[in-house]
C-alpha atoms as a PDB file:
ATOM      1  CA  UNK A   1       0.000   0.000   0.000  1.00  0.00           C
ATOM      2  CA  UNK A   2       1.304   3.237  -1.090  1.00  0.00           C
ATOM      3  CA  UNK A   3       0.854   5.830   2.065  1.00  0.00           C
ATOM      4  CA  UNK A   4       2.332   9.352   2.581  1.00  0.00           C
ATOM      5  CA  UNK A   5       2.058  11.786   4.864  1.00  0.00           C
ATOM      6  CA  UNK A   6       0.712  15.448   4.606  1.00  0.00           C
ATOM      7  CA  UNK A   7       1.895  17.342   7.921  1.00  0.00           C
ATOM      8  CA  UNK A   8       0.995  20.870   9.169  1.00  0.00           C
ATOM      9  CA  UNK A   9      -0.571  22.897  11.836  1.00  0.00           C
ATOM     10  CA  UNK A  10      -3.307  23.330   9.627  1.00  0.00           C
ATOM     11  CA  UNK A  11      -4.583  26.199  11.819  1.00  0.00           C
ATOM     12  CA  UNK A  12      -6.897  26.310  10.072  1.00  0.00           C
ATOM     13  CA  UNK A  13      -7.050  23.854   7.029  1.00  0.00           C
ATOM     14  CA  UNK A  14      -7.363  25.852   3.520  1.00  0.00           C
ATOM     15  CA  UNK A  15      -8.733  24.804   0.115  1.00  0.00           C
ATOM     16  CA  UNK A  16      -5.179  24.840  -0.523  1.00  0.00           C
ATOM     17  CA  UNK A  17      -4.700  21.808   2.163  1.00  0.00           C
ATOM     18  CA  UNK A  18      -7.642  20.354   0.387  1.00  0.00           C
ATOM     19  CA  UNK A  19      -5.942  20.575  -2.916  1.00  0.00           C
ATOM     20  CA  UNK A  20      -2.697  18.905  -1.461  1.00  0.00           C
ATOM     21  CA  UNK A  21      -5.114  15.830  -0.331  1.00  0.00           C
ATOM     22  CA  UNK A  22      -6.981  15.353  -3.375  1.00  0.00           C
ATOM     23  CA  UNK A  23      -4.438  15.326  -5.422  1.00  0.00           C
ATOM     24  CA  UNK A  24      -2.608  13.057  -3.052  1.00  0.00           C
ATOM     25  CA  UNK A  25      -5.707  10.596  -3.061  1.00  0.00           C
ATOM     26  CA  UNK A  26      -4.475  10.385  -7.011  1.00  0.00           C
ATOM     27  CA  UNK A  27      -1.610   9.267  -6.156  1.00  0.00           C
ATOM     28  CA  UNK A  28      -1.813   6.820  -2.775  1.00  0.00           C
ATOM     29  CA  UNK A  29      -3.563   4.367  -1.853  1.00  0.00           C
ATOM     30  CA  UNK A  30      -3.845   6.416   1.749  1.00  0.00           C
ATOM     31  CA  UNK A  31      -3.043   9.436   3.104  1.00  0.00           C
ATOM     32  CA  UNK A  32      -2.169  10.669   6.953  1.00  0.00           C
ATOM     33  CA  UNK A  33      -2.848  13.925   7.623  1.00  0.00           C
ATOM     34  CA  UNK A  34      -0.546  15.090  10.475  1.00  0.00           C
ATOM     35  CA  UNK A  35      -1.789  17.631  12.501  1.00  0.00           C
ATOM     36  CA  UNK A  36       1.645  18.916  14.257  1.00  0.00           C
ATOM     37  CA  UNK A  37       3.054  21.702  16.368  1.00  0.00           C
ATOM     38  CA  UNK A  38       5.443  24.378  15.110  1.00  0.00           C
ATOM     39  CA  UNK A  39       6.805  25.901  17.787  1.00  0.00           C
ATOM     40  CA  UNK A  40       7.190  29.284  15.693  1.00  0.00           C
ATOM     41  CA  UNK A  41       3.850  29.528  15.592  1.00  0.00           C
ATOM     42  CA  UNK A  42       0.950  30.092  18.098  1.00  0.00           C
ATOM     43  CA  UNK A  43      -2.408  28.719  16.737  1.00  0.00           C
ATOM     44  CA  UNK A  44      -5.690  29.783  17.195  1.00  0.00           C
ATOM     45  CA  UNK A  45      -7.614  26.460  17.014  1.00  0.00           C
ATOM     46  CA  UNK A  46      -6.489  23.999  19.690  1.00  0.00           C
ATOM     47  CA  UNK A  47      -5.364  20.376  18.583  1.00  0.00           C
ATOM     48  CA  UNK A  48      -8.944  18.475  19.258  1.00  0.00           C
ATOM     49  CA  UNK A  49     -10.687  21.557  16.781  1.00  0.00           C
ATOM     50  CA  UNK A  50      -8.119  21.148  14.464  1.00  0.00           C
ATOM     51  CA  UNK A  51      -8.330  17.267  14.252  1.00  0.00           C
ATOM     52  CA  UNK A  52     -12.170  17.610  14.390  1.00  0.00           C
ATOM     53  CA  UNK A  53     -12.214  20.022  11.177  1.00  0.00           C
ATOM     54  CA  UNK A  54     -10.140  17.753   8.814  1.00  0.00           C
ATOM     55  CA  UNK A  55     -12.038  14.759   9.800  1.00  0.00           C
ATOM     56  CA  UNK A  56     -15.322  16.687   9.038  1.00  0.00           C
ATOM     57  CA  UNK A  57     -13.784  16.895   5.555  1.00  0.00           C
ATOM     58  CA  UNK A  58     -12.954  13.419   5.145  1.00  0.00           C
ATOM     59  CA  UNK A  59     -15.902  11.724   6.984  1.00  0.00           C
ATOM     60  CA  UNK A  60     -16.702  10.115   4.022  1.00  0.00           C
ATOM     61  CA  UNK A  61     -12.757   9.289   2.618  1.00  0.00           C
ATOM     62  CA  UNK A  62     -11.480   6.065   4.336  1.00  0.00           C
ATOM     63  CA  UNK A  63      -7.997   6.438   2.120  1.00  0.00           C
ATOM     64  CA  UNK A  64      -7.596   9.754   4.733  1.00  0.00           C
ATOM     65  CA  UNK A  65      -6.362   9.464   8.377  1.00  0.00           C
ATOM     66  CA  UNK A  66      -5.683  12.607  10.887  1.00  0.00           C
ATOM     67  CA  UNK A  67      -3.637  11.625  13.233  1.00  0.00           C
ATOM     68  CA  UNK A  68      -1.362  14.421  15.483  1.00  0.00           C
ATOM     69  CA  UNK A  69       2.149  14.407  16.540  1.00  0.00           C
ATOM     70  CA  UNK A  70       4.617  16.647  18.331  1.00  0.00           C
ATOM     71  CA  UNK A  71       8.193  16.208  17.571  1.00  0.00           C
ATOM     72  CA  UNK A  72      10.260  15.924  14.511  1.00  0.00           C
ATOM     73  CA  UNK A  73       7.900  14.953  11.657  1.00  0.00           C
ATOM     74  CA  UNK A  74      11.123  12.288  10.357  1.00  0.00           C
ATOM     75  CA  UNK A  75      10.458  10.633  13.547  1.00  0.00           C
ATOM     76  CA  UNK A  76       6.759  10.672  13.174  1.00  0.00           C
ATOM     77  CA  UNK A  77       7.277   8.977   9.892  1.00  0.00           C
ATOM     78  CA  UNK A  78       9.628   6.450  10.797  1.00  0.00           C
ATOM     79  CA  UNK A  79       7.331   5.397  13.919  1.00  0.00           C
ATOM     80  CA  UNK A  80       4.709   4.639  11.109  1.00  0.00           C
ATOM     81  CA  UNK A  81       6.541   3.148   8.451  1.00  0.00           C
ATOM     82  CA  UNK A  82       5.724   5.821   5.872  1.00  0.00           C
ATOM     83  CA  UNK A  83       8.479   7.018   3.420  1.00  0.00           C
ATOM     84  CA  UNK A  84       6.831   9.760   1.219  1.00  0.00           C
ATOM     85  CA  UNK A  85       6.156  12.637   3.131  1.00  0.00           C
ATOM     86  CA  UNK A  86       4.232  15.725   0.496  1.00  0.00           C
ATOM     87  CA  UNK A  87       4.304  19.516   0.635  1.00  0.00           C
ATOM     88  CA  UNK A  88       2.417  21.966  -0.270  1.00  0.00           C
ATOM     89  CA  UNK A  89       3.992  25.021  -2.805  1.00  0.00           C
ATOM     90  CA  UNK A  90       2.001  28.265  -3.342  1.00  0.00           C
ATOM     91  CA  UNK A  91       5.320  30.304  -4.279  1.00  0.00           C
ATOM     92  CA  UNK A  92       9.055  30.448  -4.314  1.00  0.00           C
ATOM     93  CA  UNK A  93       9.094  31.460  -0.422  1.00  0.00           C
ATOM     94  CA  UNK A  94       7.564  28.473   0.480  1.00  0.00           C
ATOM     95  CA  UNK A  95       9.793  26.094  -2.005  1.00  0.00           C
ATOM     96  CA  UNK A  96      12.821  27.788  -0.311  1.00  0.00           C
ATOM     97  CA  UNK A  97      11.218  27.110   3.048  1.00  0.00           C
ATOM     98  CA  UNK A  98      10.022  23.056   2.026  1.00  0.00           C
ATOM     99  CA  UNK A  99      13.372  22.587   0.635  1.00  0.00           C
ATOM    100  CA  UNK A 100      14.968  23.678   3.590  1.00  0.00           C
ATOM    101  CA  UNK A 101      13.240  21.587   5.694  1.00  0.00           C
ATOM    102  CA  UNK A 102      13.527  18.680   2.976  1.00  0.00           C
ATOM    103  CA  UNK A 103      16.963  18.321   3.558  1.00  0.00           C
ATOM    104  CA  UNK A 104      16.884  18.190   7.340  1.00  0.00           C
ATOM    105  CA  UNK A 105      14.016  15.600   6.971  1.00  0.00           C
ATOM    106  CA  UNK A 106      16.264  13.482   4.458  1.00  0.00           C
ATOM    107  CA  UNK A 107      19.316  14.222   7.193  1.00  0.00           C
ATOM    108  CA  UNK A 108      16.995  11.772   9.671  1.00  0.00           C
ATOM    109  CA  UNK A 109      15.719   9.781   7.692  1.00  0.00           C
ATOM    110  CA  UNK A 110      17.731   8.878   5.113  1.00  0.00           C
ATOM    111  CA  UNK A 111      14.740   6.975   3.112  1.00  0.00           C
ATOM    112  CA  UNK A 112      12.774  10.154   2.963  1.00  0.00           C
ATOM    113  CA  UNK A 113      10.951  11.161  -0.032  1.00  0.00           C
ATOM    114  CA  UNK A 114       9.757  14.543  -0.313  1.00  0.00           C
ATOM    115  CA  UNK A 115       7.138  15.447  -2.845  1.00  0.00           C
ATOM    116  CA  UNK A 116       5.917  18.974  -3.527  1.00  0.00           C
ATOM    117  CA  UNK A 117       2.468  20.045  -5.149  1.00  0.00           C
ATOM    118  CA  UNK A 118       1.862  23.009  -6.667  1.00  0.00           C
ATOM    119  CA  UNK A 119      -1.038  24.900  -5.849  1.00  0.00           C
ATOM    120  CA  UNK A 120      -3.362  26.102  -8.044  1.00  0.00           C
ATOM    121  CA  UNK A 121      -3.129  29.658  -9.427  1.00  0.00           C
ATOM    122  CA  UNK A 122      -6.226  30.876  -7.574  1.00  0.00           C
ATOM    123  CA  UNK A 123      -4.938  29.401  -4.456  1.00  0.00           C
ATOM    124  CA  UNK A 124      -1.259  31.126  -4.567  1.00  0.00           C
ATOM    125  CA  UNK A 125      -2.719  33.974  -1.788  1.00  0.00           C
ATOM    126  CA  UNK A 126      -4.751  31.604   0.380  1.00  0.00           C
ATOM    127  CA  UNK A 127      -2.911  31.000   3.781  1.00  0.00           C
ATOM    128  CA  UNK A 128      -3.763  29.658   7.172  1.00  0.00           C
ATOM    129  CA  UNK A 129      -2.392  32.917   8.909  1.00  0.00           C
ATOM    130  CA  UNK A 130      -4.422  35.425   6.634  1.00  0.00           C
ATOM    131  CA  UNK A 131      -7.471  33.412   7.258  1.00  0.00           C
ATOM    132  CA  UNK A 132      -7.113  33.365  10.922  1.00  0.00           C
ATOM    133  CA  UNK A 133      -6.791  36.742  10.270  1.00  0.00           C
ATOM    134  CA  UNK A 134     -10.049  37.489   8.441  1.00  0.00           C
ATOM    135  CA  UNK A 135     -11.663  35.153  11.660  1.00  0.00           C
ATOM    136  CA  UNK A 136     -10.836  37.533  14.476  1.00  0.00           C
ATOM    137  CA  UNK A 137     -11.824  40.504  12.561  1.00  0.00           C
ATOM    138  CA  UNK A 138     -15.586  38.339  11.846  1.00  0.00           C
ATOM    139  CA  UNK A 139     -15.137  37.970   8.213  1.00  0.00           C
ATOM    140  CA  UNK A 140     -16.425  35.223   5.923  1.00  0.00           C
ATOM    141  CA  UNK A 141     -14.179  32.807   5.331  1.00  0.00           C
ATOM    142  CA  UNK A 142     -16.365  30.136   3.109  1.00  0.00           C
ATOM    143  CA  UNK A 143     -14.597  31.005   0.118  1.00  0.00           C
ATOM    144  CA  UNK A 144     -11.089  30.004   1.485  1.00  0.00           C
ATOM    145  CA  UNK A 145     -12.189  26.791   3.598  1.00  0.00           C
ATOM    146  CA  UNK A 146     -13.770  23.748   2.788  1.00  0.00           C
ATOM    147  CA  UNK A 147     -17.448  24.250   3.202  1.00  0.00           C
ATOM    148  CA  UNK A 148     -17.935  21.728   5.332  1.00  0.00           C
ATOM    149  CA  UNK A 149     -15.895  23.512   8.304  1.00  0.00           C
ATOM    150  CA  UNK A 150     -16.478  27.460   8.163  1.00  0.00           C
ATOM    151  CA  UNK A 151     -19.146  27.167  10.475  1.00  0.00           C
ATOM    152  CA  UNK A 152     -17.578  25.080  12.803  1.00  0.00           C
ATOM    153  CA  UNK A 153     -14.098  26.885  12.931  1.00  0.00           C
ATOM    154  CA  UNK A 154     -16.395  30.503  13.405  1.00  0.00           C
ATOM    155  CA  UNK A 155     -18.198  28.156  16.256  1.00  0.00           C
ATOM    156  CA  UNK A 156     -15.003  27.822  18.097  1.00  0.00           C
ATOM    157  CA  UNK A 157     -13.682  30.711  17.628  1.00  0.00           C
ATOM    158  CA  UNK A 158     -16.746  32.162  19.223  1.00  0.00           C
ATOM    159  CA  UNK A 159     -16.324  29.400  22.303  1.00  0.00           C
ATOM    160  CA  UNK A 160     -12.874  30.008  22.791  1.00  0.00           C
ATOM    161  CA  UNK A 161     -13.738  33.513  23.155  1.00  0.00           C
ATOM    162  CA  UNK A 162     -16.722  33.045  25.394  1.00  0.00           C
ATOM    163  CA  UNK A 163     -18.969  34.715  23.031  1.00  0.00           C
END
């Protein structure tokens, strides 16, 4: 079985993450999406919410997994087996970053395979942090997030505010 691994904060997940997936689905027979921590970065959706989004997206998609981890994602992916890990690229910012981090994957974990996806044109713009953005100042976010979690990410946003 052909598995990689798609890993993030996904804080929150984009129709650019959703992009990544399906076109992963295309390609493996499965797909983990790892829901990490980056310590650069303070997110606004706790773990659970985050966890509880993608899997709203993939109810229906037994080839998808969310799992989290904390750590090194080359650890991660040696604890599971998995060899392919797949990034992501809106730009040449974040193909300097993923190839950055490519190389201290492959330093590791030798067996590494990094594979990078190129978003769509129309999704070049769309990032987590301008979308968490466009949360805490109440605007819509459907056209940036899979449908089936705007509500719910407004929802805790709201609760974690004690709206």
């Amino acid at each position: 079985m052909k598995t990689c691994v798609f890993a993030g904060t996904f804080d929150p997940f984009t129709n650019g993450h959703a992009y990544v997936v399906e076109k992963c689905l295309e390609m493996f027979d499965k797909v983990i999406i790892a829901v990490g921590v980056n310590i650069d970065k303070t997110p606004l959706f706790n773990e659970e919410q985050r966890v509880n989004a993608i899997k709203k997206i993939y109810s229906d998609e037994s080839r998808v997994e969310v799992l989290t981890y904390d750590g090194m994602l080359a650890d991660f992916m040696k604890q599971k087996g998995v060899k392919v890990t797949v990034r992501g690229i809106r730009n040449q910012d974040d193909y300097k970053y993923e190839t950055t981090m490519a190389h201290y994957n492959q330093d590791m974990y030798p067996e590494i395979i990094t594979v990078y996806i190129p978003t769509p044109v129309e999704l070049t713009y769309v990032s987590s942090s301008a979308i968490r953005n466009i949360l805490e100042l109440n605007g819509e976010i459907k056209e940036y997030v899979p449908h089936a979690i705007a509500d719910y990410l407004k929802e805790c946003l709201k609760e974690s505010k004690g709206k």
